[in-house]
Protein backbone atom coordinates (compact mmCIF):
# COMPACT_ATOMS: atom_id res chain seq x y z
CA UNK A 1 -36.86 40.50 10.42
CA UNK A 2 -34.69 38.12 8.85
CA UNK A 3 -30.64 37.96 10.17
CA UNK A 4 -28.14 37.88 6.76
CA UNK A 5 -26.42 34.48 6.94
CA UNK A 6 -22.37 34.23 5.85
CA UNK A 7 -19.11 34.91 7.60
CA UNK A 8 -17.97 38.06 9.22
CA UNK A 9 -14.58 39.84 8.04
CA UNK A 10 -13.30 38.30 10.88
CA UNK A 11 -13.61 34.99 10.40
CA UNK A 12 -12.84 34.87 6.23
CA UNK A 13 -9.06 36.87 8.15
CA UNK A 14 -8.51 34.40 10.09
CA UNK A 15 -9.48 31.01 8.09
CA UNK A 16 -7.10 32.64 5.49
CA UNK A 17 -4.30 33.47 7.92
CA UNK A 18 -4.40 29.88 8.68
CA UNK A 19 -4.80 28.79 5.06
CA UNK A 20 -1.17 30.79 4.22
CA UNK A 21 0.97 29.26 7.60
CA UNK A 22 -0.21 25.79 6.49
CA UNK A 23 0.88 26.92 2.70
CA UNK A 24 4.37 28.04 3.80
CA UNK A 25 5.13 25.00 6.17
CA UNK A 26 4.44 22.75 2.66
CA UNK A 27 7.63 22.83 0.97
CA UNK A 28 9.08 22.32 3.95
CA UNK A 29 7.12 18.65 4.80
CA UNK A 30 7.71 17.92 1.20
CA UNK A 31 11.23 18.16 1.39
CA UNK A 32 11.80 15.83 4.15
CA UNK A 33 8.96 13.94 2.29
CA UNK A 34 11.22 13.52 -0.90
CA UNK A 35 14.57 13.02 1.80
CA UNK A 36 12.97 10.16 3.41
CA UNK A 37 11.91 8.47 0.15
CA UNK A 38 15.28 8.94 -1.79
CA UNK A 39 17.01 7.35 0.83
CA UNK A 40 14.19 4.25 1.65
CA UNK A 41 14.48 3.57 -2.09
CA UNK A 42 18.44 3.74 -2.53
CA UNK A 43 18.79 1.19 0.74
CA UNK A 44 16.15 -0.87 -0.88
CA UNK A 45 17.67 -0.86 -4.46
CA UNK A 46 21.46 -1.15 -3.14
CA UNK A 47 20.27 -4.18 -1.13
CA UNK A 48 18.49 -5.87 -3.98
CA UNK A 49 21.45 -5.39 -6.66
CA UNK A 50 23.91 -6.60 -3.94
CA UNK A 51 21.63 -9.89 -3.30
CA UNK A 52 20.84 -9.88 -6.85
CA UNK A 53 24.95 -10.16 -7.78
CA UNK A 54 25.41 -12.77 -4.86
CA UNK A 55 22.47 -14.88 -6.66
CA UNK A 56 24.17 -14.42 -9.83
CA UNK A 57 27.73 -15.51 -8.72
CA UNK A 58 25.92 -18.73 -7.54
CA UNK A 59 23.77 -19.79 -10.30
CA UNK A 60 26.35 -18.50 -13.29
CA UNK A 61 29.64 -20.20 -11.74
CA UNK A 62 31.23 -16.33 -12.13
CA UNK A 63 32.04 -13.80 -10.00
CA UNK A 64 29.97 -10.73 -10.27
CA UNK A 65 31.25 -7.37 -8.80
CA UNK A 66 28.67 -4.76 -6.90
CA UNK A 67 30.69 -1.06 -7.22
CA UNK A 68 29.78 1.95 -5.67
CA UNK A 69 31.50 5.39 -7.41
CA UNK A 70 31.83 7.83 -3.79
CA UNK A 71 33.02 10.71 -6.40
CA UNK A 72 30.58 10.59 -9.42
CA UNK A 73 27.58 9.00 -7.02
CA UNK A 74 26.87 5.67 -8.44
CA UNK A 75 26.00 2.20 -7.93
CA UNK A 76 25.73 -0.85 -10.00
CA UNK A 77 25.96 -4.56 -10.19
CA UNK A 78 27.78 -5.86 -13.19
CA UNK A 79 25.27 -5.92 -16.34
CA UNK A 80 23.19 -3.70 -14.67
CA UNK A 81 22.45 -0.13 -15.35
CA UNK A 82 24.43 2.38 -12.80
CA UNK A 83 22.09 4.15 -10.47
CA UNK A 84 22.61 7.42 -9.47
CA UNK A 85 22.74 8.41 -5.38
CA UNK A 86 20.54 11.29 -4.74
CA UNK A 87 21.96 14.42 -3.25
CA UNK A 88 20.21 14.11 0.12
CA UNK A 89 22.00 10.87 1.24
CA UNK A 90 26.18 10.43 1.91
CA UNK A 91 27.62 6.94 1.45
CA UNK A 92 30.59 5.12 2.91
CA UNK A 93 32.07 2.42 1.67
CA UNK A 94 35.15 -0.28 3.66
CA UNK A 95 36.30 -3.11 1.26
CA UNK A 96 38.95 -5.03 0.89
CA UNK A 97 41.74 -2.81 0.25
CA UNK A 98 42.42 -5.14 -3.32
CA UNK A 99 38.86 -3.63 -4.14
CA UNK A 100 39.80 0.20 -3.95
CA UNK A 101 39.85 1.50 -7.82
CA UNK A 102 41.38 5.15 -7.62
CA UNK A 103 40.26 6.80 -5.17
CA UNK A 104 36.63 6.72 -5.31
CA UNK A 105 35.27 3.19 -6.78
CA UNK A 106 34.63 0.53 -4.36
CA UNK A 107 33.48 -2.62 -5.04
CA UNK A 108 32.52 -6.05 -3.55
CA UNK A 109 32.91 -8.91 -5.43
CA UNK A 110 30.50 -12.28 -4.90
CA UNK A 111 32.57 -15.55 -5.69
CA UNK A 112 30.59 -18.38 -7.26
CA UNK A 113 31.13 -20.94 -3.97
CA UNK A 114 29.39 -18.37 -2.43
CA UNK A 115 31.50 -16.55 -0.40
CA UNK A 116 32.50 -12.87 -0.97
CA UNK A 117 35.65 -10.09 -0.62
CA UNK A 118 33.05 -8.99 2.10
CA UNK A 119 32.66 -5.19 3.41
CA UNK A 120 29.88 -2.88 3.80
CA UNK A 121 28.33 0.00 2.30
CA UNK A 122 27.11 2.64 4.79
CA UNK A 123 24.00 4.80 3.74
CA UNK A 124 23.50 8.16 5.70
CA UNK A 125 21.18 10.59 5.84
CA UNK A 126 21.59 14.34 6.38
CA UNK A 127 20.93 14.02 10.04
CA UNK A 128 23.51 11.40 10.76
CA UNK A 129 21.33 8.65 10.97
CA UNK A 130 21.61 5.65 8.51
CA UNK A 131 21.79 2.15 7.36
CA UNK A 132 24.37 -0.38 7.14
CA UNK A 133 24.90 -2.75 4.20
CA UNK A 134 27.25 -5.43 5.21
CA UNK A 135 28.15 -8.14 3.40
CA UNK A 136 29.80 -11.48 5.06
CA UNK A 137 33.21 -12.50 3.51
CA UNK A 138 32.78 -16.10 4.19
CA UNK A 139 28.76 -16.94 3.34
CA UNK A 140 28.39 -13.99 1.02
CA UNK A 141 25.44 -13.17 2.69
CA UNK A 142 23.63 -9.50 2.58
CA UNK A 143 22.21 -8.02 5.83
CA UNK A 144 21.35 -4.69 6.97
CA UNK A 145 21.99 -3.15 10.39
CA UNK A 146 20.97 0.19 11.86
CA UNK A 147 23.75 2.55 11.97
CA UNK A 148 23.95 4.25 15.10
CA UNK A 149 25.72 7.81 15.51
């Protein structure tokens, strides 16, 4: 006599059972997926448009002005598109207090002998933890620091 091969009741129960726990814990993983890539990219772009500006003030002879808007959630280098902040992330700004526009656009400005109006731009995440964009008054220079809690 020949035994029927397949799966029991059983077992097709409780391979589905495991099947919808790992479906419900997805949108969960792919929200802190999406979280941790918005705020990777918006350190990386901030970073690049503020060294991109300070390389600009040098090579044009101008001054060229990095802004962040803390109310409408944008950032931009002058000439360059703004980019928006995603929701997931909170920024900070401290500049020079000649640098405050309103009450919500603050902006660094990169000198053409290379210095700066210096100040930093603070990048945080939902859980507190962040980056640190500060920029040296007297070299002009970009660097980025952990930001503890």
């Amino acid at each position: 006599m020949r035994r029927a091969r397949g799966f029991t009741l059983v077992e097709l129960l409780v391979v589905f059972a495991i099947l919808a726990a790992l479906a419900g814990l997805a949108p969960v993983a792919f929200d802190r997926l999406k979280a941790s890539s918005e705020y990777r990219d918006t350190v990386r772009t901030m970073m690049g448009q503020m060294r991109a500006a300070r390389y600009k003030a040098l090579t044009e002879g101008r001054e060229v002005r990095f802004s962040v808007d803390l109310r409408q959630r944008w950032y931009a280098a002058d000439g360059a598109p703004p980019l928006p902040l995603p929701t997931s992330v909170d920024v900070r700004a401290t500049v020079a207090s000649g640098e405050v526009s309103g009450q919500s656009l603050a902006s660094i400005r990169f000198l053409p002998q290379g210095g700066a109006t210096g100040g930093s731009i603070e990048i945080v995440r939902a859980s507190g933890t962040g980056t640190r964009l500060r920029v040296d008054w007297l070299s002009g220079r970009v660097t980025q620091e952990a930001l503890l809690q």
